[in-house]
C-alpha atoms as a PDB file:
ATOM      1  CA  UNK A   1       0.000   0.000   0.000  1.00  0.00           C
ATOM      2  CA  UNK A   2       2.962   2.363   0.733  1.00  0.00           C
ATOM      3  CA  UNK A   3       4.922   3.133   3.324  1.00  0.00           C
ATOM      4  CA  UNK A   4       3.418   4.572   6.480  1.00  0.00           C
ATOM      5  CA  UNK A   5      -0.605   3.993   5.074  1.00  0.00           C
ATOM      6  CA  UNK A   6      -3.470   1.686   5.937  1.00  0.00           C
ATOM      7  CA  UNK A   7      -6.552   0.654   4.046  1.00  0.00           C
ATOM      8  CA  UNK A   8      -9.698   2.405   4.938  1.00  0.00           C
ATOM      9  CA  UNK A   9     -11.433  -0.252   2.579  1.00  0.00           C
ATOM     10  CA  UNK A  10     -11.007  -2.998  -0.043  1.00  0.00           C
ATOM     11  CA  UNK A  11     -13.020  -4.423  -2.788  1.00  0.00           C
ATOM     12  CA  UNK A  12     -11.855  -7.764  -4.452  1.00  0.00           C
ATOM     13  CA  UNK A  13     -13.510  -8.231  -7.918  1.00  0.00           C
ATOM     14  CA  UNK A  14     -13.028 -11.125  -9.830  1.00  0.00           C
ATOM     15  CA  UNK A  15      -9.576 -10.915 -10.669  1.00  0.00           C
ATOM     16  CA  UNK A  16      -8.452  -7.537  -9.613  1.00  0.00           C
ATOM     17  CA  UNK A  17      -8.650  -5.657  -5.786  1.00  0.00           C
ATOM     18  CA  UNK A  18      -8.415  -1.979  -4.921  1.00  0.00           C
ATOM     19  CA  UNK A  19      -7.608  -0.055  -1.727  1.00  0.00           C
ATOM     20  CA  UNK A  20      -8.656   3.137  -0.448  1.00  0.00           C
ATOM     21  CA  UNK A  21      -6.032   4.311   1.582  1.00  0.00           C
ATOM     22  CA  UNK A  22      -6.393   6.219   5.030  1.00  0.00           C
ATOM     23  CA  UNK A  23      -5.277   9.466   2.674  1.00  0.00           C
ATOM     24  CA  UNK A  24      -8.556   8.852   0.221  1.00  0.00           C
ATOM     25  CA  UNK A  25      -6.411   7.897  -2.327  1.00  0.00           C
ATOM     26  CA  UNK A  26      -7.004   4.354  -4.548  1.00  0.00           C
ATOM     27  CA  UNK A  27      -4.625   1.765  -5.728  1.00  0.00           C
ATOM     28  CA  UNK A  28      -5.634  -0.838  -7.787  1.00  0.00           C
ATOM     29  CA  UNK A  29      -3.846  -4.077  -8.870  1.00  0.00           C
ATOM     30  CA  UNK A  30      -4.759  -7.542 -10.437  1.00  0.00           C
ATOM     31  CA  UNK A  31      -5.698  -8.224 -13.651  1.00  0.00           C
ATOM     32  CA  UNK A  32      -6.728  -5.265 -16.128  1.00  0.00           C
ATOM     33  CA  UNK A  33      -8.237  -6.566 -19.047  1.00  0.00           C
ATOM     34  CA  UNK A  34     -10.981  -3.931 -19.795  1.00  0.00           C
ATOM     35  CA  UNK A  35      -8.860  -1.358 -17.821  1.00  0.00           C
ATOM     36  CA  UNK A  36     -10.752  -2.012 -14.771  1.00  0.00           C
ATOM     37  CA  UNK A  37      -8.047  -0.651 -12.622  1.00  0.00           C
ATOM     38  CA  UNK A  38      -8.377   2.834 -13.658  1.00  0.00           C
ATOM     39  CA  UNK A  39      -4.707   3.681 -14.831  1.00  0.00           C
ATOM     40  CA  UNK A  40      -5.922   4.313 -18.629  1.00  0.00           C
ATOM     41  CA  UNK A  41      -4.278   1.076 -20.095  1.00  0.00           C
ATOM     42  CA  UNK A  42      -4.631  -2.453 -19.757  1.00  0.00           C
ATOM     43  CA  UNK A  43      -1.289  -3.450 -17.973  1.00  0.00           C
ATOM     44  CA  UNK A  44      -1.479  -5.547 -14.888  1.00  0.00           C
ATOM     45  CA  UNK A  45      -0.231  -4.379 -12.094  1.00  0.00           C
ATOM     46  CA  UNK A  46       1.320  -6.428  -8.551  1.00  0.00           C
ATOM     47  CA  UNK A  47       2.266  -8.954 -10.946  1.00  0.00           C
ATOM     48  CA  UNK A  48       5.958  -8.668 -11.536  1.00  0.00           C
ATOM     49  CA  UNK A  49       8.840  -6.957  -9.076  1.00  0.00           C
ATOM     50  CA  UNK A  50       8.866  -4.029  -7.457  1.00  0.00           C
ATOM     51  CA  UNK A  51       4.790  -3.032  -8.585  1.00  0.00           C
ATOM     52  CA  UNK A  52       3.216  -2.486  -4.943  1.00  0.00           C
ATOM     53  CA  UNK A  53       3.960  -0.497  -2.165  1.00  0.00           C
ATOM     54  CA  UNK A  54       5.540   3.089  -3.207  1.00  0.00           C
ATOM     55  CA  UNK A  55       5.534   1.843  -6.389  1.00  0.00           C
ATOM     56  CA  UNK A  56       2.301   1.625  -7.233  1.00  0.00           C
ATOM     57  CA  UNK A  57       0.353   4.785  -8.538  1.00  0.00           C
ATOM     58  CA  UNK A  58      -2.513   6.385  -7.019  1.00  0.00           C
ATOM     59  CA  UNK A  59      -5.368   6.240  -9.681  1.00  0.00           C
ATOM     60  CA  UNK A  60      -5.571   9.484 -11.458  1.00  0.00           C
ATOM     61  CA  UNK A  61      -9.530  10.712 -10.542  1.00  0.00           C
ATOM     62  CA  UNK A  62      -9.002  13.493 -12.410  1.00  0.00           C
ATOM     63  CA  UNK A  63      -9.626  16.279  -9.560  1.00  0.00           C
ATOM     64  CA  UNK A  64     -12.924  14.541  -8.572  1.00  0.00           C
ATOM     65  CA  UNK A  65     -12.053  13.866  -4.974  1.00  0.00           C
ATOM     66  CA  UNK A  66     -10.550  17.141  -4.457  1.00  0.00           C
ATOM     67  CA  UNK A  67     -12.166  17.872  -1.103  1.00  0.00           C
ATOM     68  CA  UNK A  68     -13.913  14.713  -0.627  1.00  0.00           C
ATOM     69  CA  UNK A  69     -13.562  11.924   1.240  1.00  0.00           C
ATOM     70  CA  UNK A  70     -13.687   8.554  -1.104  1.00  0.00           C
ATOM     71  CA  UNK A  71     -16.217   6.726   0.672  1.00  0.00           C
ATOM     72  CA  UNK A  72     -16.491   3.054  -1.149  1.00  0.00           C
ATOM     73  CA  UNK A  73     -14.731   1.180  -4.183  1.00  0.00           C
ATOM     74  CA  UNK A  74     -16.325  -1.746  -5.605  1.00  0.00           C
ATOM     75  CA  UNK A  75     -14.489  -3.924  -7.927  1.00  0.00           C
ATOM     76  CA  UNK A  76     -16.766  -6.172 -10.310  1.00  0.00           C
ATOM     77  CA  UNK A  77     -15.717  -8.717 -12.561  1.00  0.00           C
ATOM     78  CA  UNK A  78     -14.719  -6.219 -15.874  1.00  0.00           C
ATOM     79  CA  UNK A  79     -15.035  -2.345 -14.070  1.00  0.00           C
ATOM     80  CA  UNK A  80     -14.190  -0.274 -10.832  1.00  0.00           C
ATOM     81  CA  UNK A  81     -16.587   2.503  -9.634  1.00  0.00           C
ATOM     82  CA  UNK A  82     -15.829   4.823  -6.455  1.00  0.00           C
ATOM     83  CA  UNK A  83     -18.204   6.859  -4.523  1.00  0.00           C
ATOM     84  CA  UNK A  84     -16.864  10.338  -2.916  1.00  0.00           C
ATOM     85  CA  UNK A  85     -18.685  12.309  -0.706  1.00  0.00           C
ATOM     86  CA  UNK A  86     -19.108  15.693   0.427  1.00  0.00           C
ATOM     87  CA  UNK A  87     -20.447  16.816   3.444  1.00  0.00           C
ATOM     88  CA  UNK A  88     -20.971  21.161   3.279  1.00  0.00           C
ATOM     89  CA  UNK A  89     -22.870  23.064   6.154  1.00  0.00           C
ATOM     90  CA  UNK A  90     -24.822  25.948   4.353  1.00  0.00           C
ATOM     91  CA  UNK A  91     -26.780  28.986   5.708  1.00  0.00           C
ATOM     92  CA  UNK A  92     -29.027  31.396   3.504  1.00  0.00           C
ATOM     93  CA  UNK A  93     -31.576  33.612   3.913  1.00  0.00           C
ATOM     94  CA  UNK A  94     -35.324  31.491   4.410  1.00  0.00           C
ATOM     95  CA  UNK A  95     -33.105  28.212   4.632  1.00  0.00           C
ATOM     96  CA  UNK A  96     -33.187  25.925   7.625  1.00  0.00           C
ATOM     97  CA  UNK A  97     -30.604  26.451  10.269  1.00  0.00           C
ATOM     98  CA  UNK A  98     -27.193  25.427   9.228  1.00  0.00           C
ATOM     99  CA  UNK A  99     -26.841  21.744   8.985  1.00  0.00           C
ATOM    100  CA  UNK A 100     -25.001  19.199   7.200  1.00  0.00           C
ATOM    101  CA  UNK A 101     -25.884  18.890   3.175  1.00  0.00           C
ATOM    102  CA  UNK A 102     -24.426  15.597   1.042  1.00  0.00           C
ATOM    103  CA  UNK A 103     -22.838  15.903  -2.089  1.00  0.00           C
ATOM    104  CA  UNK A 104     -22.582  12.979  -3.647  1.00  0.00           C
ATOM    105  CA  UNK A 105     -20.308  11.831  -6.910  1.00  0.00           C
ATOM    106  CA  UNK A 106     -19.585   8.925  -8.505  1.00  0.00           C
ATOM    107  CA  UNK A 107     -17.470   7.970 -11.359  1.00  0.00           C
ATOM    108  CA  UNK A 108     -16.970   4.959 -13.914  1.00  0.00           C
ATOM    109  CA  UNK A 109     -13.370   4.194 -13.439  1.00  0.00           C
ATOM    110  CA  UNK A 110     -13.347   1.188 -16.297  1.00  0.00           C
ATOM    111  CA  UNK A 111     -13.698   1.066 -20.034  1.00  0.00           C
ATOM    112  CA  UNK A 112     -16.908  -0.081 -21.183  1.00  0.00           C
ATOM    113  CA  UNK A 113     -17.078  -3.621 -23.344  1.00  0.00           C
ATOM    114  CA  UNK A 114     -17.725  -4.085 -26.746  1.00  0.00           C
END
């Protein structure tokens, strides 16, 4: 997983697992033949020396869990999706008290099949 970091949470598909660390990042590894881990190719990865720990990459979410807290990977037998979540209080005029408001946001991490 890396030096230093835990797992907050893992999902096992059917031949590929990812992580989400205790820093809300997510490492994949396994098999990757419809790009399931989310890296943008179809290499495997934990396969072959030196491919875990440090040296495996963070998947790339493009920005989308910038201020969130990645809440839940599930890995399926050809895709990845991860769930982040917000949580925002908010005040306006003639709104409730200030309270807690979800934000949710999900993204496909895997190529589609043909």
């Amino acid at each position: 997983l890396g030096t230093d970091r835990k797992a907050k949470s893992v999902s096992a598909g059917t031949g590929h697992t990812c992580v989400i660390l205790d820093n809300d990042e997510l490492k994949c590894f396994g098999r990757n033949t419809h790009g399931q881990l989310g890296y943008g190719d179809k290499n495997r990865r934990g396969d072959g020396p030196d491919e875990m720990g440090n040296a495996l990459a963070a998947v790339d979410l493009r920005g989308t869990t910038t201020g969130l807290s990645l809440e839940i990977a599930v890995a399926g037998g050809g895709h990845t999706c991860a769930l982040s979540v917000a949580i925002h209080a908010r005040k306006a005029k003639h709104s409730p008290p200030v309270g807690l408001h979800r934000v949710n946001n999900a993204k496909q991490l895997a190529a589609q099949r043909v």
